[in-house]
Each structure stands twice: as C-alpha cells, then as structure tokens.
Protein backbone atom coordinates (compact mmCIF):
# COMPACT_ATOMS: atom_id res chain seq x y z
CA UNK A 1 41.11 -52.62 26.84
CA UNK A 2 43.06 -51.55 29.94
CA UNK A 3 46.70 -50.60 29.51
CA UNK A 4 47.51 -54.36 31.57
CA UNK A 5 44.84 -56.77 31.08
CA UNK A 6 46.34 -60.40 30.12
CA UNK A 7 45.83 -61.94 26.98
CA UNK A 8 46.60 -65.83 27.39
CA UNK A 9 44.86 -67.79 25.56
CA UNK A 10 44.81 -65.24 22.49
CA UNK A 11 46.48 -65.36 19.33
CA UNK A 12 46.66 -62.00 17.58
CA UNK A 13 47.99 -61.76 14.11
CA UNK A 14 50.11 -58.48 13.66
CA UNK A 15 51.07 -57.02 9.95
CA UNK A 16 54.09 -55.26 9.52
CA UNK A 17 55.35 -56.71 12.79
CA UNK A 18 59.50 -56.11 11.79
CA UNK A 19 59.73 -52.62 12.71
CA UNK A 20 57.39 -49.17 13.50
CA UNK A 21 54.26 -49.50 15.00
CA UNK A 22 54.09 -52.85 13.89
CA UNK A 23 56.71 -54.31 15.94
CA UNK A 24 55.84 -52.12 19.29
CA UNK A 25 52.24 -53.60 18.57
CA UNK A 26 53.95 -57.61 19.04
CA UNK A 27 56.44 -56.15 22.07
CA UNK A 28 53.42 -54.92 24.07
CA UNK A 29 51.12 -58.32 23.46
CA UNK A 30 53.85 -60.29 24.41
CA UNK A 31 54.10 -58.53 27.65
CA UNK A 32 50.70 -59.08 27.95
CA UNK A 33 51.01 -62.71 27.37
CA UNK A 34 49.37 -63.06 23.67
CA UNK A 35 50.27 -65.85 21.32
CA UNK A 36 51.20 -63.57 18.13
CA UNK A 37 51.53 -64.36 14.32
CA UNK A 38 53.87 -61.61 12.94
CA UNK A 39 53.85 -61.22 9.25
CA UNK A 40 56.95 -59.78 7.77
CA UNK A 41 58.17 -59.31 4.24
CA UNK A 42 62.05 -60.13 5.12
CA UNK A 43 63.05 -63.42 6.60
CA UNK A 44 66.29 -61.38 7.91
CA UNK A 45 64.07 -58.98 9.87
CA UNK A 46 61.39 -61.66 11.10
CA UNK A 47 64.91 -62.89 12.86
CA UNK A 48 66.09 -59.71 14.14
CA UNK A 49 62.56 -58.72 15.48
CA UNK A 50 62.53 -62.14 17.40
CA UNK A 51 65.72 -62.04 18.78
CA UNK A 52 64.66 -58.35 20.00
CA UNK A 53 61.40 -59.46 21.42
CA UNK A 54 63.14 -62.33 23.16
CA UNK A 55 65.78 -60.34 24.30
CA UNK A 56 63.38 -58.66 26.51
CA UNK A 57 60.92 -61.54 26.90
CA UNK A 58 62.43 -64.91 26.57
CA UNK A 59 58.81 -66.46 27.10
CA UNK A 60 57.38 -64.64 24.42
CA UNK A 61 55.21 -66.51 22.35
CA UNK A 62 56.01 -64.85 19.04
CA UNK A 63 56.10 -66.45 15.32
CA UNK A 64 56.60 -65.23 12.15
CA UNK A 65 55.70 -65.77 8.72
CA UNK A 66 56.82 -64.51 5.48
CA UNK A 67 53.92 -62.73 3.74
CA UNK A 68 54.40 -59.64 1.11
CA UNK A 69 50.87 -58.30 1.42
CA UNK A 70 51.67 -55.43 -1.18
CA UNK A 71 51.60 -58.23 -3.62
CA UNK A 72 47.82 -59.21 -3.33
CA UNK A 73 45.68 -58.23 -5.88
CA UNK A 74 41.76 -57.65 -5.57
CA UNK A 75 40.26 -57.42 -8.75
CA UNK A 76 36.79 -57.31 -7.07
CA UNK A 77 36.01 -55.46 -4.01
CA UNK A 78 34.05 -57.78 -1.17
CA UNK A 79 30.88 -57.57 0.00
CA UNK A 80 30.09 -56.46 2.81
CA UNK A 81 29.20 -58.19 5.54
C-alpha cells in the first residue's frame, strides 16, 4: 500500500487505538479517509484520542468502543483455516 492511497469506503478496526502505535495507526487512516473502529480499554482515553484525532481532522470518521481484550480467555486454540 502506497504511503497516500485513499481508503473510502473502508472500515478498519484498530486495537489499542488510545495511545502508541495504536493511535498513530487511526491518525494516519483517517487522513487517508478510512471509516475506523478503535477499541480502547478506558472510556476517558477513547475521548481524549477523539478529540485529538478531530483536532487535526474534524471529518474524521473515527468510533470507539470499549473492549478489554486482555480479558478474553481461549481455553482451546482454533483451527486453522
């Protein structure tokens, strides 16, 4: 994927999408134009990283949901596919 192609008409889900990687990860789709789903632990953060985003990119198309992913338990692994 080149450093600027668009991504309308995507939706990209993004873990860890409050801070670190995570959160460059949603700034740069949004500049690209994705619809993302960020997943966040903290409902206080998942505000602060939208009002960031939007701060730079009031168009963004960013949501967030409140997910602790450290809490799901496999007791099984999956097969592949």
């Amino acid at each position: 994927m080149s450093s600027d192609q668009r991504l309308e008409n995507r939706t990209i889900v993004v873990t860890g999408a409050t801070s670190g990687i995570g959160l460059a990860a949603v700034k740069e789709l949004a500049r690209r134009g994705a619809q993302i789903l960020g997943v966040g632990r903290s409902e206080e953060r998942c505000a602060a990283a939208t009002e960031e985003i939007r701060g730079v990119d009031p168009d963004a198309k960013i949501t967030y949901a409140l997910a602790d992913l450290s809490l799901i338990h496999i007791s099984e692994p999956t097969r592949p596919y």
